[in-house]
Protein backbone atom coordinates (compact mmCIF):
# COMPACT_ATOMS: atom_id res chain seq x y z
CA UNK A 1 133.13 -195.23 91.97
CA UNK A 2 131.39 -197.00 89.14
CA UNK A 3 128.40 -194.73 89.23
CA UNK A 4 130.89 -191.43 88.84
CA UNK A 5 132.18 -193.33 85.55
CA UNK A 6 128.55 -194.36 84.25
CA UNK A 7 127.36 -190.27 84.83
CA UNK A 8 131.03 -189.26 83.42
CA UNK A 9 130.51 -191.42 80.01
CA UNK A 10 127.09 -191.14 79.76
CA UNK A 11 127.94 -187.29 79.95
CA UNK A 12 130.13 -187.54 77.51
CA UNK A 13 128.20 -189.85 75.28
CA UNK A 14 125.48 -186.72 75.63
CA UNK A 15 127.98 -183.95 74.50
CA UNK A 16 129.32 -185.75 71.69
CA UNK A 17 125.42 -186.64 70.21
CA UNK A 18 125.04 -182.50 70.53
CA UNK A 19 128.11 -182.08 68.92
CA UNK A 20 126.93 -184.74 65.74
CA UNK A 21 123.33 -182.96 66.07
CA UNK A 22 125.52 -179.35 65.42
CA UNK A 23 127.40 -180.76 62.90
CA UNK A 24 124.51 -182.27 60.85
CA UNK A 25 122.69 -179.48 61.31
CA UNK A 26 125.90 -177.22 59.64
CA UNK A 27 126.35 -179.62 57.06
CA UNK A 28 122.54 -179.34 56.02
CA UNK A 29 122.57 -175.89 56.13
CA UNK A 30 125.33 -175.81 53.71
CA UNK A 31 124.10 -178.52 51.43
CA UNK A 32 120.74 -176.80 51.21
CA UNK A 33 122.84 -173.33 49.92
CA UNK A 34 124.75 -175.44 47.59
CA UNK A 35 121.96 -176.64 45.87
CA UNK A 36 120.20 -173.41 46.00
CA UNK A 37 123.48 -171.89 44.58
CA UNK A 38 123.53 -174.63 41.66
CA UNK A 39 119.85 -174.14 41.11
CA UNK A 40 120.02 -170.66 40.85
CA UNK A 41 123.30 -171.31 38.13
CA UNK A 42 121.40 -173.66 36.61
CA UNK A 43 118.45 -171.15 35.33
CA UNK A 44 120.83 -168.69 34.65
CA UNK A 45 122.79 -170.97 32.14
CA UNK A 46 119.28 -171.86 30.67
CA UNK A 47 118.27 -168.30 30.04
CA UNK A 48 121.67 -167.55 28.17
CA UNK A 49 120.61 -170.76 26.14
CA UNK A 50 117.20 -169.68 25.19
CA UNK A 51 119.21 -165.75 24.13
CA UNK A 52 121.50 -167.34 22.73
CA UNK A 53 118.90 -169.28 20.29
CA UNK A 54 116.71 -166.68 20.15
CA UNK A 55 119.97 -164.64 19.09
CA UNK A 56 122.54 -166.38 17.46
CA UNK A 57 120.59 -170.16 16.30
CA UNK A 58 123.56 -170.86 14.25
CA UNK A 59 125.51 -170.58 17.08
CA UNK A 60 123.57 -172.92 19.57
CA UNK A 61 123.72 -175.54 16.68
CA UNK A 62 127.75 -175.39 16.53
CA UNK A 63 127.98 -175.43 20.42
CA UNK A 64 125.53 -178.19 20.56
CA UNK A 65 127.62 -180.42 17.69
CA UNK A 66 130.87 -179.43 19.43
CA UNK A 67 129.70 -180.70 22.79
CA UNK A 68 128.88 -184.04 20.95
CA UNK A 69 132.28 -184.03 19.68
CA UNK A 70 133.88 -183.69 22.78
CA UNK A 71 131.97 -186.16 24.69
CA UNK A 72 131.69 -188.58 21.59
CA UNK A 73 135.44 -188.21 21.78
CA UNK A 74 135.96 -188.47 25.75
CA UNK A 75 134.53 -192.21 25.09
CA UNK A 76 136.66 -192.87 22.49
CA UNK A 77 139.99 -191.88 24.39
CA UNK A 78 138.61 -194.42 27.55
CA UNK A 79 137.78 -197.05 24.92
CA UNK A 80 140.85 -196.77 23.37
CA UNK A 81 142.65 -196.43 27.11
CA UNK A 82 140.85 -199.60 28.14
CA UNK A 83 142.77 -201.94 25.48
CA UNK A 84 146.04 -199.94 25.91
CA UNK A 85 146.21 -198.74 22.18
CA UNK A 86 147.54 -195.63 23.16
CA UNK A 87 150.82 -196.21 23.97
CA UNK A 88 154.40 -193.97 24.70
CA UNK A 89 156.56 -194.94 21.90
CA UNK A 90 159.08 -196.83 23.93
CA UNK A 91 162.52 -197.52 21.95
CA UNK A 92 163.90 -193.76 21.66
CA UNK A 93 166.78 -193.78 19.32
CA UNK A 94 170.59 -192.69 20.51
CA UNK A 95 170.23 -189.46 19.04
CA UNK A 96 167.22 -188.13 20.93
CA UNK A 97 168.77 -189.56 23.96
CA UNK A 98 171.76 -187.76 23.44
CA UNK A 99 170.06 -184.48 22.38
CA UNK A 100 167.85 -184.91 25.80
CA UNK A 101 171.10 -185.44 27.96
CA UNK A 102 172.68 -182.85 26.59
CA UNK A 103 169.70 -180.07 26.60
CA UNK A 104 169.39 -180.98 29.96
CA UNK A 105 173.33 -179.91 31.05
CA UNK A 106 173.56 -176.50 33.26
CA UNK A 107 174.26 -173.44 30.58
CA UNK A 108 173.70 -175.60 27.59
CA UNK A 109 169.98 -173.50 27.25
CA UNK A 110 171.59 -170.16 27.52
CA UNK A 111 174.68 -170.93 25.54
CA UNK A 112 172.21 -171.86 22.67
CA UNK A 113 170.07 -169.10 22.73
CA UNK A 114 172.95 -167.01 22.84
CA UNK A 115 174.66 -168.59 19.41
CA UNK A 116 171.28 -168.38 18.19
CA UNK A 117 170.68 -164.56 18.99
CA UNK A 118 174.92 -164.13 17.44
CA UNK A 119 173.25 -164.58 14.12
CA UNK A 120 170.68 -162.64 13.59
């Protein structure tokens, strides 16, 4: 009885190692056209650079100091994130609470369009 269950698991143990083996195999396959794929996007980004300079130079400069911008500002917003300085203003007064309670009643949207569209 014990020998049927060592030849069942070890079967088992066997079919599940070929399955792993399959799905490395997939998965390899896949990463190797992914990077392929980015490789191929890569020099196709860098030839539209190197038109683009050859092209427009003035261009390539303001793309270049934007991108700067952005990322100089992307740190800035974590910094700034980090020590909580940007902050929700948290004491709304009675009248914006009021106006949001009210623009949020059913026909309150339409019935002000519709005063609004009387006048002109």
């Amino acid at each position: 009885m014990s020998m049927n269950l060592d030849e069942a698991s070890l079967e088992t143990v066997q079919q599940r190692l070929l399955e792993e083996l399959e799905a490395q195999q997939r998965l390899q396959s896949e990463l190797s056209a992914a990077l392929e794929s980015e490789r191929s996007l890569r020099l196709e980004n860098d030839l539209l650079w190197a038109y683009l300079q050859r092209k427009y130079p003035n261009r390539v400069k303001d793309a270049q100091q934007l991108l700067q911008r952005m990322a100089e500002g992307s740190d800035l917003t974590v910094e700034l994130q980090k020590q909580g300085e940007i902050q929700a203003p948290k004491n709304r007064t009675l009248r914006k609470r009021v106006r949001g309670a009210l623009g949020k009643l059913p026909g309150v949207h339409r019935a002000y369009h519709g005063l609004k569209n009387l006048g002109k």
